[in-house]
Protein backbone atom coordinates (compact mmCIF):
# COMPACT_ATOMS: atom_id res chain seq x y z
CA UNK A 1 -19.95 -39.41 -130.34
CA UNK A 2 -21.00 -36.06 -128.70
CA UNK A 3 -22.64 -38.40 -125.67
CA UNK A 4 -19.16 -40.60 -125.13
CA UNK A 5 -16.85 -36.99 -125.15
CA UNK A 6 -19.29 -35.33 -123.02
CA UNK A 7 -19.55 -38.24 -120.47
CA UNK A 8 -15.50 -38.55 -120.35
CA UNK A 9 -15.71 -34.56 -119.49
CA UNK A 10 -17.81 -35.72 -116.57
CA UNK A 11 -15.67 -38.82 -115.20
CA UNK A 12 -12.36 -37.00 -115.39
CA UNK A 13 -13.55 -34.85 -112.84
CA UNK A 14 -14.80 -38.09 -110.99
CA UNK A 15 -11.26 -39.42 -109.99
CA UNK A 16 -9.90 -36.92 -107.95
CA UNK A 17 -13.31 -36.03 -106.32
CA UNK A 18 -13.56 -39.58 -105.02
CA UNK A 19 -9.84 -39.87 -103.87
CA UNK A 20 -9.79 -36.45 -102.28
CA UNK A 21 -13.00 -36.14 -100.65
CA UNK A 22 -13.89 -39.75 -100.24
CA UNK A 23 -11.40 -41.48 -99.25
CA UNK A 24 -12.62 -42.15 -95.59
CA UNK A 25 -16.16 -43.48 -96.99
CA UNK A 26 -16.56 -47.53 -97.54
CA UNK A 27 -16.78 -48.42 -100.84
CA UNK A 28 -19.80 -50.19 -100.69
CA UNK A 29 -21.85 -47.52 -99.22
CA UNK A 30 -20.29 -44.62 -101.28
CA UNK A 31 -21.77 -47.21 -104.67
CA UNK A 32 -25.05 -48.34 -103.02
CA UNK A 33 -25.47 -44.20 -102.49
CA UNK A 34 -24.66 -43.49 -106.07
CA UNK A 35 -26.40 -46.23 -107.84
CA UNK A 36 -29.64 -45.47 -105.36
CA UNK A 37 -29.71 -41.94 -106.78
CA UNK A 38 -29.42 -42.90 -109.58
CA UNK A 39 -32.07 -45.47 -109.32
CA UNK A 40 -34.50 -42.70 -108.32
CA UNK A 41 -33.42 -40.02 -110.63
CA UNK A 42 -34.57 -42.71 -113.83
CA UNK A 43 -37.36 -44.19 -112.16
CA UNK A 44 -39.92 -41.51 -113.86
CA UNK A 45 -38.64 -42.53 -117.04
CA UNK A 46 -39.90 -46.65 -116.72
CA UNK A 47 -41.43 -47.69 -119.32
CA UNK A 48 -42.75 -51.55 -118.89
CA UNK A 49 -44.11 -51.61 -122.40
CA UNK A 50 -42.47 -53.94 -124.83
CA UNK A 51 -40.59 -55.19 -122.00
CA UNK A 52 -40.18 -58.64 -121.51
CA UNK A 53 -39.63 -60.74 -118.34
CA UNK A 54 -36.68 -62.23 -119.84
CA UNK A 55 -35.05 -58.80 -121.15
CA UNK A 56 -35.88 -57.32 -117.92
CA UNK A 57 -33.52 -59.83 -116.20
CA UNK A 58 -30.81 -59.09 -118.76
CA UNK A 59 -31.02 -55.21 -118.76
CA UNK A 60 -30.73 -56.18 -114.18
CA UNK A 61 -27.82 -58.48 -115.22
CA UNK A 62 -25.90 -56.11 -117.25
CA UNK A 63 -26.46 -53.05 -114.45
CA UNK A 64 -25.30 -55.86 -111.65
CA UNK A 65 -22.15 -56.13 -113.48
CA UNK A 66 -21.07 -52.93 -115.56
CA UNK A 67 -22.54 -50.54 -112.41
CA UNK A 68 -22.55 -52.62 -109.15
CA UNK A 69 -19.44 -55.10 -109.56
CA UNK A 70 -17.48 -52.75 -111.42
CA UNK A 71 -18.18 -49.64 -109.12
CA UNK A 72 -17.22 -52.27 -105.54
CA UNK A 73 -13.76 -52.89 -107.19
CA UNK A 74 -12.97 -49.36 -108.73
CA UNK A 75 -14.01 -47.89 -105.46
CA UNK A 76 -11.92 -50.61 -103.39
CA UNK A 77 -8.58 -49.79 -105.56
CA UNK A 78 -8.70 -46.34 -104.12
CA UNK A 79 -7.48 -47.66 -100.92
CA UNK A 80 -4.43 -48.82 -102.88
CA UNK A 81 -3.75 -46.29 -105.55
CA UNK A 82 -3.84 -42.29 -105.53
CA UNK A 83 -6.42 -41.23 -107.77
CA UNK A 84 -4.42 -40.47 -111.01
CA UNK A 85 -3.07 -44.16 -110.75
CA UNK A 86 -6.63 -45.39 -110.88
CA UNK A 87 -7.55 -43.54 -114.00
CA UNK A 88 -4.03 -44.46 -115.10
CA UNK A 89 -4.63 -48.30 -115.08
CA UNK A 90 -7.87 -48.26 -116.38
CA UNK A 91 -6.00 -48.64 -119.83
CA UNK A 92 -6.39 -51.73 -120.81
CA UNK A 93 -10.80 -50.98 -121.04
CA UNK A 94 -10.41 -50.33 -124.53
CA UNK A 95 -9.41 -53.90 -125.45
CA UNK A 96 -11.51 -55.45 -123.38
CA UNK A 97 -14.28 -53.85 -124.91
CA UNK A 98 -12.39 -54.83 -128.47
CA UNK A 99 -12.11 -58.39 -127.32
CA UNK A 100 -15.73 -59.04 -125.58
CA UNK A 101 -17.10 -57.79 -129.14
CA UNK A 102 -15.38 -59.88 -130.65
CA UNK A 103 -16.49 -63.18 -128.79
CA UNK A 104 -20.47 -62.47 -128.46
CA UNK A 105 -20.31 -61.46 -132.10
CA UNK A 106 -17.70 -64.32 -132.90
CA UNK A 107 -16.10 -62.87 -135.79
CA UNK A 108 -12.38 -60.84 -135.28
CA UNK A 109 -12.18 -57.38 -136.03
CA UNK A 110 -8.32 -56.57 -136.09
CA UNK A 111 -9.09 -52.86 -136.63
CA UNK A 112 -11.03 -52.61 -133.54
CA UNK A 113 -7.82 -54.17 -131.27
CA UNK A 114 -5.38 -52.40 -133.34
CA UNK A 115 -6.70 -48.78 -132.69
CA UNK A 116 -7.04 -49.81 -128.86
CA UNK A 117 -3.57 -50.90 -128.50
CA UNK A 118 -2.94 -47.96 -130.09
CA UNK A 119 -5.11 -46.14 -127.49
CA UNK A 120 -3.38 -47.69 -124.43
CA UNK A 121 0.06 -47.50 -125.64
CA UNK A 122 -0.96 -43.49 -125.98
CA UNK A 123 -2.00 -43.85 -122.41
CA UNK A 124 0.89 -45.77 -121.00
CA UNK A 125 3.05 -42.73 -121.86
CA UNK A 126 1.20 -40.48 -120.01
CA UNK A 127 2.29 -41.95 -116.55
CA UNK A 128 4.34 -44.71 -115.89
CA UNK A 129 4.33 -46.11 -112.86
CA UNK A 130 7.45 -47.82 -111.61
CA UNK A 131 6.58 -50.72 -109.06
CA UNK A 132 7.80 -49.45 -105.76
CA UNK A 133 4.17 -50.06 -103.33
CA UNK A 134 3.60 -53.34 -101.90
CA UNK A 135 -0.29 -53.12 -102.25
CA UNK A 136 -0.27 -51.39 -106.23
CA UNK A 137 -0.35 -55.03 -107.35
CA UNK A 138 -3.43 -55.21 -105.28
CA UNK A 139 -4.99 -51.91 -106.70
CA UNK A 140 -4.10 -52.99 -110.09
CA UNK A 141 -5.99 -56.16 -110.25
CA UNK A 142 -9.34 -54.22 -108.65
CA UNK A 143 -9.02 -52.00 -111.42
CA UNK A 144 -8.77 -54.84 -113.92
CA UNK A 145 -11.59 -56.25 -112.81
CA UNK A 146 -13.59 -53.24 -112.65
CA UNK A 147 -12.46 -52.45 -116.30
CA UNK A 148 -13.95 -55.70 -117.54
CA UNK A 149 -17.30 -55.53 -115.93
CA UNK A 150 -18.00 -52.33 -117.55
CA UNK A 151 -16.39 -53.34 -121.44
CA UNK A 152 -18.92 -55.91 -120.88
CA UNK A 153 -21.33 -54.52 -120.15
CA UNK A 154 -21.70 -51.74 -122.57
CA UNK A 155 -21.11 -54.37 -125.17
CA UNK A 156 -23.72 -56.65 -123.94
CA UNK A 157 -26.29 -53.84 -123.64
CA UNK A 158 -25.53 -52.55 -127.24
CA UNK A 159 -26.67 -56.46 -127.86
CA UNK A 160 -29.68 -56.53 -125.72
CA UNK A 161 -30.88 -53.20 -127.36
CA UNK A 162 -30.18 -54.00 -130.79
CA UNK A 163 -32.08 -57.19 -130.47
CA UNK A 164 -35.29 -54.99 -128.80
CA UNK A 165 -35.28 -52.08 -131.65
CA UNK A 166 -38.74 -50.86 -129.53
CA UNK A 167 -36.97 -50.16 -125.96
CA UNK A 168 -35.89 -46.57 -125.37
CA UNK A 169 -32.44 -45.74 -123.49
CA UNK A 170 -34.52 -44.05 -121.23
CA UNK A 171 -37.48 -45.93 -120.62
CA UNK A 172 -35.52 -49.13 -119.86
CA UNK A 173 -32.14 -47.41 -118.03
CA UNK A 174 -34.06 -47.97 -114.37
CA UNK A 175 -33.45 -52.12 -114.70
CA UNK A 176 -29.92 -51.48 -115.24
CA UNK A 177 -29.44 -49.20 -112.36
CA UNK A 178 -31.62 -51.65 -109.97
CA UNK A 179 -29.70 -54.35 -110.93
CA UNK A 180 -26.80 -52.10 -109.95
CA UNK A 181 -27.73 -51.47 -106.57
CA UNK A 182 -28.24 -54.99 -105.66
CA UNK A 183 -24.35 -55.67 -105.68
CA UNK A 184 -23.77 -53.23 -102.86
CA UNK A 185 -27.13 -53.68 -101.14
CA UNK A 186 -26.52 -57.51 -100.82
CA UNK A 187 -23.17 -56.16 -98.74
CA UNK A 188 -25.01 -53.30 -96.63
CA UNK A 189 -27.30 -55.84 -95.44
CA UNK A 190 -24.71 -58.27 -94.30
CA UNK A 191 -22.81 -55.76 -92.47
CA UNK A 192 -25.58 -53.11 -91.67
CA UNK A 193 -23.11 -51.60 -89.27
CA UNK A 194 -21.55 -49.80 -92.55
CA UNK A 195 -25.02 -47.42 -92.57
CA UNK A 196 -24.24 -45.67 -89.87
CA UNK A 197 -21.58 -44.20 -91.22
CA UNK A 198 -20.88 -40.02 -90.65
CA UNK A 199 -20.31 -37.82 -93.77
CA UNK A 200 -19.33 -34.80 -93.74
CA UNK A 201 -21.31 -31.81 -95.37
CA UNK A 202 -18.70 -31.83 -98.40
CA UNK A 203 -18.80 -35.52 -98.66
CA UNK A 204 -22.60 -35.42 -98.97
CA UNK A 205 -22.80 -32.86 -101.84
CA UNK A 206 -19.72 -34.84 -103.42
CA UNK A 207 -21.70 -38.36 -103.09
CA UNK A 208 -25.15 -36.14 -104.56
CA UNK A 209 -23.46 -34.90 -107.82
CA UNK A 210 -21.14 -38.02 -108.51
CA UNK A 211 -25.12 -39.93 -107.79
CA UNK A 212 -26.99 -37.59 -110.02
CA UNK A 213 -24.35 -36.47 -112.61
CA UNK A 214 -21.67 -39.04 -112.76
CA UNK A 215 -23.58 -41.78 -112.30
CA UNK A 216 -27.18 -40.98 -113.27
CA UNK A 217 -26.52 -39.02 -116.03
CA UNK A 218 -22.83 -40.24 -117.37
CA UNK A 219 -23.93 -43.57 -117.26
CA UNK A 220 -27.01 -43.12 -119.25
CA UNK A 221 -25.25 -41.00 -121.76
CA UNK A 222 -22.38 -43.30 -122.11
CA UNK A 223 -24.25 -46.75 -123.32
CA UNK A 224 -26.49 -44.56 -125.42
CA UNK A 225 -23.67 -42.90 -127.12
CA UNK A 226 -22.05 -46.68 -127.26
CA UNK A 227 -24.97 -47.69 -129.20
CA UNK A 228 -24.06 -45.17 -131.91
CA UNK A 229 -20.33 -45.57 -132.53
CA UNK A 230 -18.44 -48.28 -134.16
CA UNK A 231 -16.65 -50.68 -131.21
CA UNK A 232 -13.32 -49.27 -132.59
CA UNK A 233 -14.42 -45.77 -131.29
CA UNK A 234 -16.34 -47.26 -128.47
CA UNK A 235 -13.12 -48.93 -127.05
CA UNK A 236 -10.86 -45.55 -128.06
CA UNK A 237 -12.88 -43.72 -126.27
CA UNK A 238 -12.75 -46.08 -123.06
CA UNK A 239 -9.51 -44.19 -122.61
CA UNK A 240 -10.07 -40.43 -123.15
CA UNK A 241 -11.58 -39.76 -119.94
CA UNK A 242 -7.52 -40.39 -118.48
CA UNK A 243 -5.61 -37.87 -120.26
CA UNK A 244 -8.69 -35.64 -119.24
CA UNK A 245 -8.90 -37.28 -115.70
CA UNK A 246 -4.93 -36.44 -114.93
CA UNK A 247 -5.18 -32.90 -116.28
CA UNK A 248 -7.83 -32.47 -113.63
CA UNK A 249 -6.08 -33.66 -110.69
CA UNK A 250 -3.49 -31.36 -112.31
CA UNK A 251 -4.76 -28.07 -112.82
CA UNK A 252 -7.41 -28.11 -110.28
CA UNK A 253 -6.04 -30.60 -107.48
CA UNK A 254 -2.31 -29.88 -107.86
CA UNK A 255 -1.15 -33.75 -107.99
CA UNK A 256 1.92 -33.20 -109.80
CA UNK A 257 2.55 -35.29 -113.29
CA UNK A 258 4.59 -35.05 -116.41
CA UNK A 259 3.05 -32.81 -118.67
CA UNK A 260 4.98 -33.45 -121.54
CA UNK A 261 4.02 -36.98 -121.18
CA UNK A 262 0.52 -35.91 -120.93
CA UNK A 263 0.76 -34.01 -124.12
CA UNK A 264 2.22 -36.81 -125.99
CA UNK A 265 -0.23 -39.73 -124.74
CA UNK A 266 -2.77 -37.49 -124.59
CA UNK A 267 -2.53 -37.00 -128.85
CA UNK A 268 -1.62 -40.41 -129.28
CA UNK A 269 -4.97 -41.62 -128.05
CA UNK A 270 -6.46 -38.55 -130.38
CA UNK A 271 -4.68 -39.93 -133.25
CA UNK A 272 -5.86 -43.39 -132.45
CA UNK A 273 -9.52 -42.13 -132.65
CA UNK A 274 -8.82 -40.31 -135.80
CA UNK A 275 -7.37 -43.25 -137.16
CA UNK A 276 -10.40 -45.44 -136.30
CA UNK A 277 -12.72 -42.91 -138.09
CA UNK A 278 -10.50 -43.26 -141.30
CA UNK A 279 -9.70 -46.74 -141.46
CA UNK A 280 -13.85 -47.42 -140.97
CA UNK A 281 -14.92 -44.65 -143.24
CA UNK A 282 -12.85 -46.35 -146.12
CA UNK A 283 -14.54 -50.21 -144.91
CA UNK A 284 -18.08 -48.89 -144.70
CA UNK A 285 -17.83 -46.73 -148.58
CA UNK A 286 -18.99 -48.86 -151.24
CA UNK A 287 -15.90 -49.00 -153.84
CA UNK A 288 -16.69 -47.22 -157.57
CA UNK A 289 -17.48 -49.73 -160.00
């Protein structure tokens, strides 16, 4: 659990970094920069032993979606949404991650959806967003499909790895993260134009840590913690990182929100994790005979 709070530390501070500082970089270069780095940062860890040609193509498959899809249409929903909204709308991750459980393991776990509905009703209150934009519909459905490429994908790695009991997190994390940069790469190299682009000093040392930290690191902590948490907490904390992420842009980036509504949501989606750690404590305990 320590890996999945930690790593939602890390991405609230992700949101207004990319919406303030890299707004004016494409998408698909700002993710084939991250992903690279983070690419290179794992690639001392490879470890080929035990590693099938088959599972190799799954752990690419799973970094292709959760990291390279999901990163082109979070990044593309910034051009439609300030960054608070984008955290905001990335709500409905928990069930996602309930639901996709629930169909590769097909068996229904009403627990698991009930404490994430709980979790993104908790959210919900934290900012609602009345309909006024033109383009938010558009932003909204980016950020729906980035939400479900990464619910599956940490499911579908928890699967992969629990079926390989020899692979390391570490020794296999490089396949996800070249699978990853394949989505963008593909792009680059239809439109190599997008290369040239100019950053700025601060949007260099910005792309670096949100490569090394955010991605690298964040990513490799998250599906390692998801491989020791019940799906119930898994999906619960799919949503902690946007109380934390609208604080941020808050305290440090002075985008102005409802703090009240913060406070409430914010506990909501505590009590929701609580909740989930009851309710599973009293399933898993063997009953007194």
């Amino acid at each position: 659990m320590f890996y999945l709070l930690l790593t939602s530390f890390i991405w609230a501070f992700s949101f207004p970094l990319i919406g303030h500082t890299l707004a004016s970089v494409d998408p698909y270069y700002q993710a084939a920069f991250r992903l690279l780095t983070a690419l290179l940062v794992f690639l001392p860890f490879l470890r080929v032993k035990h590693i099938s040609l088959p599972v190799a193509l799954k752990l690419c498959l799973i970094g292709f979606v959760q990291y390279g899809l999901m990163y082109i249409f979070y990044l593309k929903a910034y051009r439609h949404l300030a960054p608070h909204e984008v955290a905001l709308f990335t709500i409905f991750t928990p069930f996602y991650t309930a639901l996709t459980h629930d169909l590769l393991t097909r068996r229904f776990h009403p627990l698991f959806l009930a404490t994430a509905c709980l979790s993104i009703a908790g959210t919900a209150i934290i900012k609602y967003t009345e309909f006024e934009r033109t383009d938010i519909l558009n932003g909204i459905l980016l950020v729906q499909a980035s939400n479900l490429c990464f619910a599956w994908g940490q499911i579908y790695y928890r699967k992969v790895m629990q079926e390989n009991p020899r692979l390391t997190n570490t020794g296999v994390f490089v396949f996800l993260y070249a699978g990853a940069f394949t989505a963008p790469a593909l792009w680059l190299a239809v439109h190599p134009a997008l290369l040239q682009a100019s950053l700025q000093p601060s949007q260099l040392l910005v792309l670096l840590y949100l490569g090394v930290v955010a991605s690298g690191l964040a990513f490799f902590l998250w599906n390692a913690g998801a491989r020791r948490v019940d799906v119930g907490a898994l999906a619960i904390f799919n949503n902690l990182k946007i109380p934390l992420a609208i604080a941020v842009s808050l305290l440090v980036f002075h985008e102005k929100t409802d703090l009240p509504r913060l406070l409430i949501g914010g506990g909501i989606v505590a009590l929701a994790l609580l909740l989930n750690e009851i309710l599973n404590a009293r399933r898993t305990t063997p009953s007194k005979q």
